[in-house]
PDB file of N, CA and C in Angstrom:
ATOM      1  N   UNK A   1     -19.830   2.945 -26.852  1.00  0.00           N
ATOM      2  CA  UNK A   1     -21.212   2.830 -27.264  1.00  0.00           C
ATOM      3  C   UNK A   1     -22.096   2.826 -26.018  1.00  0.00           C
ATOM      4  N   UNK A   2     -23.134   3.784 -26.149  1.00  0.00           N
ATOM      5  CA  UNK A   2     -24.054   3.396 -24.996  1.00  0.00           C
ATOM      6  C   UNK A   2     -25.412   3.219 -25.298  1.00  0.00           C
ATOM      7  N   UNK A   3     -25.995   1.684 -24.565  1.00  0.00           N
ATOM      8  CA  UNK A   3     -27.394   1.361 -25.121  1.00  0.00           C
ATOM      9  C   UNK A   3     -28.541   2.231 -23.503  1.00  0.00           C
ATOM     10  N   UNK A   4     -29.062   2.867 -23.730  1.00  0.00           N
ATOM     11  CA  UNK A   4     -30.262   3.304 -23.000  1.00  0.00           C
ATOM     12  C   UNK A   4     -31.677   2.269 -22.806  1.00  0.00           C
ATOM     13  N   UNK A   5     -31.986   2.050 -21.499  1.00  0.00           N
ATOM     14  CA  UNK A   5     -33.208   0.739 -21.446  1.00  0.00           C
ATOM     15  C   UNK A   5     -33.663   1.589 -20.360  1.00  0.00           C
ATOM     16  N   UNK A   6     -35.279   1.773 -20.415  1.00  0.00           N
ATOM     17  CA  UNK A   6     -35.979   2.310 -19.612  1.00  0.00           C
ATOM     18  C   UNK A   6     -36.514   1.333 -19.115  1.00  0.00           C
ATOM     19  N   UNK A   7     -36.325   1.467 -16.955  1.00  0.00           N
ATOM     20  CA  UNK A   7     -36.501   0.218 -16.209  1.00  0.00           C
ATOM     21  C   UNK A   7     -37.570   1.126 -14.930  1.00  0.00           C
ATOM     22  N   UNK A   8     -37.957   0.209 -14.022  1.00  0.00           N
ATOM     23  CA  UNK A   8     -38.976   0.815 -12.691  1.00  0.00           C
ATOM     24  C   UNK A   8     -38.393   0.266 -11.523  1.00  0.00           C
ATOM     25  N   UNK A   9     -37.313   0.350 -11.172  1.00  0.00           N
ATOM     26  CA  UNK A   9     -36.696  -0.180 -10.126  1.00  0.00           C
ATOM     27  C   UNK A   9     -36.432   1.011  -8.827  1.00  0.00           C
ATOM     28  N   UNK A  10     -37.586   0.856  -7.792  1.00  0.00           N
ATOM     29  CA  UNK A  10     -37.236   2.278  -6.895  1.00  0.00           C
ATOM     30  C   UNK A  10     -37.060   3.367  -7.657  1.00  0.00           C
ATOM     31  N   UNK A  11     -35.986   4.265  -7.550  1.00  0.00           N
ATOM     32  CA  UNK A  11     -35.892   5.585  -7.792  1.00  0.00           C
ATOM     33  C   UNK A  11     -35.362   5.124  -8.974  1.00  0.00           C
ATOM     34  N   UNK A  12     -34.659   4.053  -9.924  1.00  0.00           N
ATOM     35  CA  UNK A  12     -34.141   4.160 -10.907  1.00  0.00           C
ATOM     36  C   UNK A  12     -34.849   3.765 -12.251  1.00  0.00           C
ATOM     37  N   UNK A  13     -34.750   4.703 -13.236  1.00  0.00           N
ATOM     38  CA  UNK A  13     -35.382   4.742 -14.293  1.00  0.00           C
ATOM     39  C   UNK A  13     -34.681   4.581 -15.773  1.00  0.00           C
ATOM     40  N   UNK A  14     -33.407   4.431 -15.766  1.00  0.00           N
ATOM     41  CA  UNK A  14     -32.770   4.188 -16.796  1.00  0.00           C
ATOM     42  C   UNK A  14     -31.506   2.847 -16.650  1.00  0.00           C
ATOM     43  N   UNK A  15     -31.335   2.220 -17.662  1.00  0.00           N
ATOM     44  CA  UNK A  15     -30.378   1.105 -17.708  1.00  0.00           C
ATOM     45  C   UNK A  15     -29.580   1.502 -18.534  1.00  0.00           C
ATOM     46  N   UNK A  16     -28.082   2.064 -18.045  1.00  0.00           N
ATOM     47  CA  UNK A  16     -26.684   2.224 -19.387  1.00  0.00           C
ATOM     48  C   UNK A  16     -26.244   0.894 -19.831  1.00  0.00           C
ATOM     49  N   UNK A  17     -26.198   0.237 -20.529  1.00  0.00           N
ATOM     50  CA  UNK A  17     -24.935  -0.568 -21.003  1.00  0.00           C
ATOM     51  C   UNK A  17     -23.789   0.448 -21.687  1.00  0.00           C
ATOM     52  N   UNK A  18     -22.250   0.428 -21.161  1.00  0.00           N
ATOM     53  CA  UNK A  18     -21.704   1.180 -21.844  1.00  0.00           C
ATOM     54  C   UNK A  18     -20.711  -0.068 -22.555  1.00  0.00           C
ATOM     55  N   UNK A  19     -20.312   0.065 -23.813  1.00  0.00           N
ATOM     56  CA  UNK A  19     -19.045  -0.870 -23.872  1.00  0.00           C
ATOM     57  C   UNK A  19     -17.741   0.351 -24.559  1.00  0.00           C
ATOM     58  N   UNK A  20     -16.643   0.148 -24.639  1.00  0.00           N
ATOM     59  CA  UNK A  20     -15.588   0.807 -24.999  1.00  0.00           C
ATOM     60  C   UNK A  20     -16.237   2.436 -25.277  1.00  0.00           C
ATOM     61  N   UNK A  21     -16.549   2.987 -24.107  1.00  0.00           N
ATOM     62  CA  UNK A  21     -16.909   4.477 -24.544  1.00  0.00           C
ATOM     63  C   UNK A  21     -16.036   5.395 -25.033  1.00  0.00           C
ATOM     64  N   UNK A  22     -16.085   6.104 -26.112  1.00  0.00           N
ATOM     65  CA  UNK A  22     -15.410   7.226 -26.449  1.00  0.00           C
ATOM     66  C   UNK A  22     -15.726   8.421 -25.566  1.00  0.00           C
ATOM     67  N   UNK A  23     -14.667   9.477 -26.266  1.00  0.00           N
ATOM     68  CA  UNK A  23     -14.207  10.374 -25.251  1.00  0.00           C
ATOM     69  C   UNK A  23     -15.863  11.395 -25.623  1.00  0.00           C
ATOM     70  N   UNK A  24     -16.762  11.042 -26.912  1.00  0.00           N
ATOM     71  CA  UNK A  24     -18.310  11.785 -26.308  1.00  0.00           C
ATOM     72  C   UNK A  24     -19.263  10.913 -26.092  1.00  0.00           C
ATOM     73  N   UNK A  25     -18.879   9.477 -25.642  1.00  0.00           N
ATOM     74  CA  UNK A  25     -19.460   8.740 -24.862  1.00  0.00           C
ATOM     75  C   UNK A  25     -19.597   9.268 -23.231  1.00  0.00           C
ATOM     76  N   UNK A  26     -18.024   9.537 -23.023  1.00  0.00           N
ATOM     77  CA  UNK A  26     -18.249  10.113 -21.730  1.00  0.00           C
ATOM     78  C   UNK A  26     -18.600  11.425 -21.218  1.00  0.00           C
ATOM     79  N   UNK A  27     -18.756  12.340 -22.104  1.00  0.00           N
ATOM     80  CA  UNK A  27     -19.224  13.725 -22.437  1.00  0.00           C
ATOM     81  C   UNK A  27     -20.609  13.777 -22.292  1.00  0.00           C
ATOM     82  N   UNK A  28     -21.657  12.168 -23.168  1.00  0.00           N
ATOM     83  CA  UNK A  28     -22.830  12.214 -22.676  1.00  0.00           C
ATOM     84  C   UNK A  28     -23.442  11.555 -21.445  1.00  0.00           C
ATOM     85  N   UNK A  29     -22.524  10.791 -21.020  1.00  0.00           N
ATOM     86  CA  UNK A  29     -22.778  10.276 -19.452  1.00  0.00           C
ATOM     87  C   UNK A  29     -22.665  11.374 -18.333  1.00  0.00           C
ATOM     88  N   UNK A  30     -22.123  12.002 -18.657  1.00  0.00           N
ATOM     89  CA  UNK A  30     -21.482  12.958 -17.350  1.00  0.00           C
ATOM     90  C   UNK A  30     -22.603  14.095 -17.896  1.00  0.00           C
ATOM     91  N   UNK A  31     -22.890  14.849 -18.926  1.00  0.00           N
ATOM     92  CA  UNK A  31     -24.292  15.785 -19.176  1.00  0.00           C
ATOM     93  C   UNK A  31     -25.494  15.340 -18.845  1.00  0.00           C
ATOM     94  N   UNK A  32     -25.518  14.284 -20.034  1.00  0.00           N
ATOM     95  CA  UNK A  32     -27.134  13.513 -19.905  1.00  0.00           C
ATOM     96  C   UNK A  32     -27.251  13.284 -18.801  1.00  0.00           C
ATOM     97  N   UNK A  33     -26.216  12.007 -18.038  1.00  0.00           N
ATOM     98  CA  UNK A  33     -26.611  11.473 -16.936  1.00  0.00           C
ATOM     99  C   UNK A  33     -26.479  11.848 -15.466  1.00  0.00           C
ATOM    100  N   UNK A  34     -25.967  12.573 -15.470  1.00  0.00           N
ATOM    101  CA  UNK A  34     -25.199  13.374 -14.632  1.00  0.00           C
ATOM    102  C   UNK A  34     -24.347  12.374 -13.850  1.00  0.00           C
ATOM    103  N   UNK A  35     -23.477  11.836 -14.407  1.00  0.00           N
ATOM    104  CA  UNK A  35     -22.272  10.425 -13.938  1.00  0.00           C
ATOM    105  C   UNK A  35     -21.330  11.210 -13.523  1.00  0.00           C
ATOM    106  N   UNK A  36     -20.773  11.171 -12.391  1.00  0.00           N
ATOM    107  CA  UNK A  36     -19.982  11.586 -11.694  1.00  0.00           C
ATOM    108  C   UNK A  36     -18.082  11.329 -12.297  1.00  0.00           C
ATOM    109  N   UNK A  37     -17.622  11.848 -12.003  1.00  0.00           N
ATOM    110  CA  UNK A  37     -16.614  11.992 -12.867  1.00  0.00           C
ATOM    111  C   UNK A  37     -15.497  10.383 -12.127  1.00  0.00           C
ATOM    112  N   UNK A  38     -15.728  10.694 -10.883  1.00  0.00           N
ATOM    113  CA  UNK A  38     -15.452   9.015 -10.310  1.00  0.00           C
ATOM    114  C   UNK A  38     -15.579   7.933 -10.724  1.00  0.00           C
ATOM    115  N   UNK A  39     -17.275   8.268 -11.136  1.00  0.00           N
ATOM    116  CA  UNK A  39     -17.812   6.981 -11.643  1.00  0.00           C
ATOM    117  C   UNK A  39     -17.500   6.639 -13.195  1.00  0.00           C
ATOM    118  N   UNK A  40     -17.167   7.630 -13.728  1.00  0.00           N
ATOM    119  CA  UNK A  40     -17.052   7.992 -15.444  1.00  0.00           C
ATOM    120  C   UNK A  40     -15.458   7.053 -15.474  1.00  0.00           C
ATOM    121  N   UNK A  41     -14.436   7.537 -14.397  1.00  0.00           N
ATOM    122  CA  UNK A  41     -13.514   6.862 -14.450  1.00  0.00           C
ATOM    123  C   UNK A  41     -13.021   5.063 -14.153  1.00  0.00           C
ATOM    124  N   UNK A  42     -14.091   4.983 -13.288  1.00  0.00           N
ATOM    125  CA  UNK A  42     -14.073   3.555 -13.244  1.00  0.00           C
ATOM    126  C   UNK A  42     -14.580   2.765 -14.266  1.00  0.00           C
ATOM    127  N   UNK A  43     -15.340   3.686 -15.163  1.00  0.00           N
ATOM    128  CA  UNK A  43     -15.725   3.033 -16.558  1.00  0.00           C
ATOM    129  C   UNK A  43     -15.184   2.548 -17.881  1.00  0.00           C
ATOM    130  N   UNK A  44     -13.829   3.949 -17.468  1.00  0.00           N
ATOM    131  CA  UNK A  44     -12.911   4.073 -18.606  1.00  0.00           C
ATOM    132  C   UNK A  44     -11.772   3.040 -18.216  1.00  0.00           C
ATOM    133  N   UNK A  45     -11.600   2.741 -17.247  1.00  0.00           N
ATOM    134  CA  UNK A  45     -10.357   1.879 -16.653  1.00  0.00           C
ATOM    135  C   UNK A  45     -10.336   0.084 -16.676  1.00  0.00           C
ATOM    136  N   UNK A  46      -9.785  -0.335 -17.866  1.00  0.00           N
ATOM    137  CA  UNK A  46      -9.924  -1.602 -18.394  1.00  0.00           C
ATOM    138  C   UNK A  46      -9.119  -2.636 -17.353  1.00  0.00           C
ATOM    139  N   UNK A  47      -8.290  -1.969 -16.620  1.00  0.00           N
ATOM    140  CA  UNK A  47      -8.109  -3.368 -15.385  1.00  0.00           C
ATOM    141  C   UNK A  47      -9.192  -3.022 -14.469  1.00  0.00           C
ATOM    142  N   UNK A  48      -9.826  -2.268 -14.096  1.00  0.00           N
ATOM    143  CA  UNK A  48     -11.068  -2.525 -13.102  1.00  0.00           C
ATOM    144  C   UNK A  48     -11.847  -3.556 -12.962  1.00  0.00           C
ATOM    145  N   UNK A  49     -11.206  -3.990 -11.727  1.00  0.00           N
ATOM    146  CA  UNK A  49     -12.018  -5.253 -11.149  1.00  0.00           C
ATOM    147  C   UNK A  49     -13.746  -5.051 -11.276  1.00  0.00           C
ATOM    148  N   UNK A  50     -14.616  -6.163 -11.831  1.00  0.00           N
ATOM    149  CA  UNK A  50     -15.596  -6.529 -11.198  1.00  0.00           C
ATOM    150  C   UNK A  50     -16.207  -5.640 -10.244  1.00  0.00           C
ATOM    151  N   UNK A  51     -17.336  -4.533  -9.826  1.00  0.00           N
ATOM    152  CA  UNK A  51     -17.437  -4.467  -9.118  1.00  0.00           C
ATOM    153  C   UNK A  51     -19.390  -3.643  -9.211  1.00  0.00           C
ATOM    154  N   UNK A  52     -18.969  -3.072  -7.571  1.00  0.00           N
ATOM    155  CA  UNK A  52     -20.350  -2.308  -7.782  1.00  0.00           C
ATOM    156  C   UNK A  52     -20.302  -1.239  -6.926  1.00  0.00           C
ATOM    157  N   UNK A  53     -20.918   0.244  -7.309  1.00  0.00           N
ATOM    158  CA  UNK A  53     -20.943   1.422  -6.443  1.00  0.00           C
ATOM    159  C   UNK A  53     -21.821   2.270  -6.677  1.00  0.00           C
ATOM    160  N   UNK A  54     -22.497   2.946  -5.554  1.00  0.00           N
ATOM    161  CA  UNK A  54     -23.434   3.419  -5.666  1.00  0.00           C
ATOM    162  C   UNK A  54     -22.774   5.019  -5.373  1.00  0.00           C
ATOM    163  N   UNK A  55     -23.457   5.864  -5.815  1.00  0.00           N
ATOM    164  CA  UNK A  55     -22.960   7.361  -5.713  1.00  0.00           C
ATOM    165  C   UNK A  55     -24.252   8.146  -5.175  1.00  0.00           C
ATOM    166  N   UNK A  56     -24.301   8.526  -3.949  1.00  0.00           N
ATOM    167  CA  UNK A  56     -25.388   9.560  -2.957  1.00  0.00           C
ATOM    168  C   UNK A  56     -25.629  10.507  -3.850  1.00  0.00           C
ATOM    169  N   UNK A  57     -24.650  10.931  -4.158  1.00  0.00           N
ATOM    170  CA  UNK A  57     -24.864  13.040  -4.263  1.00  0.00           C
ATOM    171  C   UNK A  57     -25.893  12.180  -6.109  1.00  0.00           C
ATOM    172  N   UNK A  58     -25.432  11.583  -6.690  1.00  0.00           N
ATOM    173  CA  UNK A  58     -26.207  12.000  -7.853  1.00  0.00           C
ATOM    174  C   UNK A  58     -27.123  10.613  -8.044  1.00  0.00           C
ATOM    175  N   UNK A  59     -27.460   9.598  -6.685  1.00  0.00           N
ATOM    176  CA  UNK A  59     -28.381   8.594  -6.710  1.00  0.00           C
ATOM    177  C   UNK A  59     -28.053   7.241  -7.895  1.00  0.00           C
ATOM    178  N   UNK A  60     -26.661   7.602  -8.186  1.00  0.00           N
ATOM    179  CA  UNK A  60     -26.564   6.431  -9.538  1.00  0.00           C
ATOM    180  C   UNK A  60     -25.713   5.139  -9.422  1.00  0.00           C
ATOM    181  N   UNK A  61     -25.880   3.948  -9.597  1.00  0.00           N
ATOM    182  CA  UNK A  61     -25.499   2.818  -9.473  1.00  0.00           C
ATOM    183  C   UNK A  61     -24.261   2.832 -10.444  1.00  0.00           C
ATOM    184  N   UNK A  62     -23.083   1.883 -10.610  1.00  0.00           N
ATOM    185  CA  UNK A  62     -22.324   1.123 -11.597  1.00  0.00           C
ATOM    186  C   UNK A  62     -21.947  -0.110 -10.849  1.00  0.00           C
ATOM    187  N   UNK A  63     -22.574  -1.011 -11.933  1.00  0.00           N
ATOM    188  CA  UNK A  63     -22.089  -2.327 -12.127  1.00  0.00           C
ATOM    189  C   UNK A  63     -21.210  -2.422 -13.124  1.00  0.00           C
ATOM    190  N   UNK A  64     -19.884  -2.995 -12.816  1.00  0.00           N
ATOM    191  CA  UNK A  64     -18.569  -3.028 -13.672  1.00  0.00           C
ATOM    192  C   UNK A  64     -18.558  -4.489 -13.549  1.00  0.00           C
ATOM    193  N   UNK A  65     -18.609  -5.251 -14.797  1.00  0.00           N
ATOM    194  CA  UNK A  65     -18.417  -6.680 -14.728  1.00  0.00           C
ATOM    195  C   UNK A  65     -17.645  -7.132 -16.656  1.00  0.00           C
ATOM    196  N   UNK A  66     -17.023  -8.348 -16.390  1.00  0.00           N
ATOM    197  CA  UNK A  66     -16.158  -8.541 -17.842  1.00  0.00           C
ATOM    198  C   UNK A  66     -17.199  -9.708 -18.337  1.00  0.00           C
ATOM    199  N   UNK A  67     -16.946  -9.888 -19.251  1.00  0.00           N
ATOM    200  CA  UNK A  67     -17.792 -10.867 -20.262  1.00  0.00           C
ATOM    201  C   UNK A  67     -16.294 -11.659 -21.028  1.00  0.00           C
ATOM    202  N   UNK A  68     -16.020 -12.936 -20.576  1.00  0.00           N
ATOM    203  CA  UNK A  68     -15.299 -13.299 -21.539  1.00  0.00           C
ATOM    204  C   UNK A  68     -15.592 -13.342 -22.880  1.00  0.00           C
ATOM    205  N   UNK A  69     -14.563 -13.285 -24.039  1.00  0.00           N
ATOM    206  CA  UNK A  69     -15.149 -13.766 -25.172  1.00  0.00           C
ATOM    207  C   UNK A  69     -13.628 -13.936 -25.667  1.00  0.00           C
ATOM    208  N   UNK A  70     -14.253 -14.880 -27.113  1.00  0.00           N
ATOM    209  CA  UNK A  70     -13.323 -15.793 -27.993  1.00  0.00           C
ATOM    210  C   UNK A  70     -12.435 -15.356 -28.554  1.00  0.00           C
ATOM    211  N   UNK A  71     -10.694 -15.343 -28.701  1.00  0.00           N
ATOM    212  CA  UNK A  71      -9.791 -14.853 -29.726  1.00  0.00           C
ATOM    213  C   UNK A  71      -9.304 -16.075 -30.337  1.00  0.00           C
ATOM    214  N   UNK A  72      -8.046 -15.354 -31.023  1.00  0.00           N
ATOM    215  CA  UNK A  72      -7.456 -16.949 -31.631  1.00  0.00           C
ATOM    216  C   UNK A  72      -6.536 -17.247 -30.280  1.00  0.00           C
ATOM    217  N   UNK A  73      -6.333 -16.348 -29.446  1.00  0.00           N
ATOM    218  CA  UNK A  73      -5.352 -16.974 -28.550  1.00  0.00           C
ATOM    219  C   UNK A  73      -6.172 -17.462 -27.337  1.00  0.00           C
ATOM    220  N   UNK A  74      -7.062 -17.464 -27.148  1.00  0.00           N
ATOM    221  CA  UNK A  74      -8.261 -18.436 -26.488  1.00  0.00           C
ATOM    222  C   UNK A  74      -9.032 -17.152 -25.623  1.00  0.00           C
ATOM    223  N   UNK A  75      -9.568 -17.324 -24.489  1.00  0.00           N
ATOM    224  CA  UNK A  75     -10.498 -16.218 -23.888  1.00  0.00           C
ATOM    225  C   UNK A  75      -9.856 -15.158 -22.890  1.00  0.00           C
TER     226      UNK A  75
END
């Protein structure tokens, strides 16, 4: 799923939240956004640490961070 938030931060003008993207989740990140296929992969990759990277050639940020939440077998 991806939520779109229009922001004014320097050169950046859009906010992704992505959560569990499908395979034309990432079809519209990489068209629409022009997300680098690097960056597309660190998105898709569920042990990926925490992190943050910025990409020159296409000016775009990812913040990769986990959100615990509740099961029956605890968080």
């Amino acid at each position: 799923m991806i939520q779109s938030e229009k922001i004014s931060i320097g050169p950046f003008s859009s906010w992704l939240n992505v959560d569990k993207p499908t395979s034309e989740d990432v079809q519209t990140l990489r068209k629409k956004y022009n997300l680098s296929k690097e960056l597309l992969e660190y998105v898709t990759d569920i042990d990926e640490p925490t992190n943050y990277d910025y990409d020159k050639e296409t000016e775009s940020q990812l913040f990769i961070y986990h959100i615990p939440y509740k099961t029956q077998q605890g968080f």
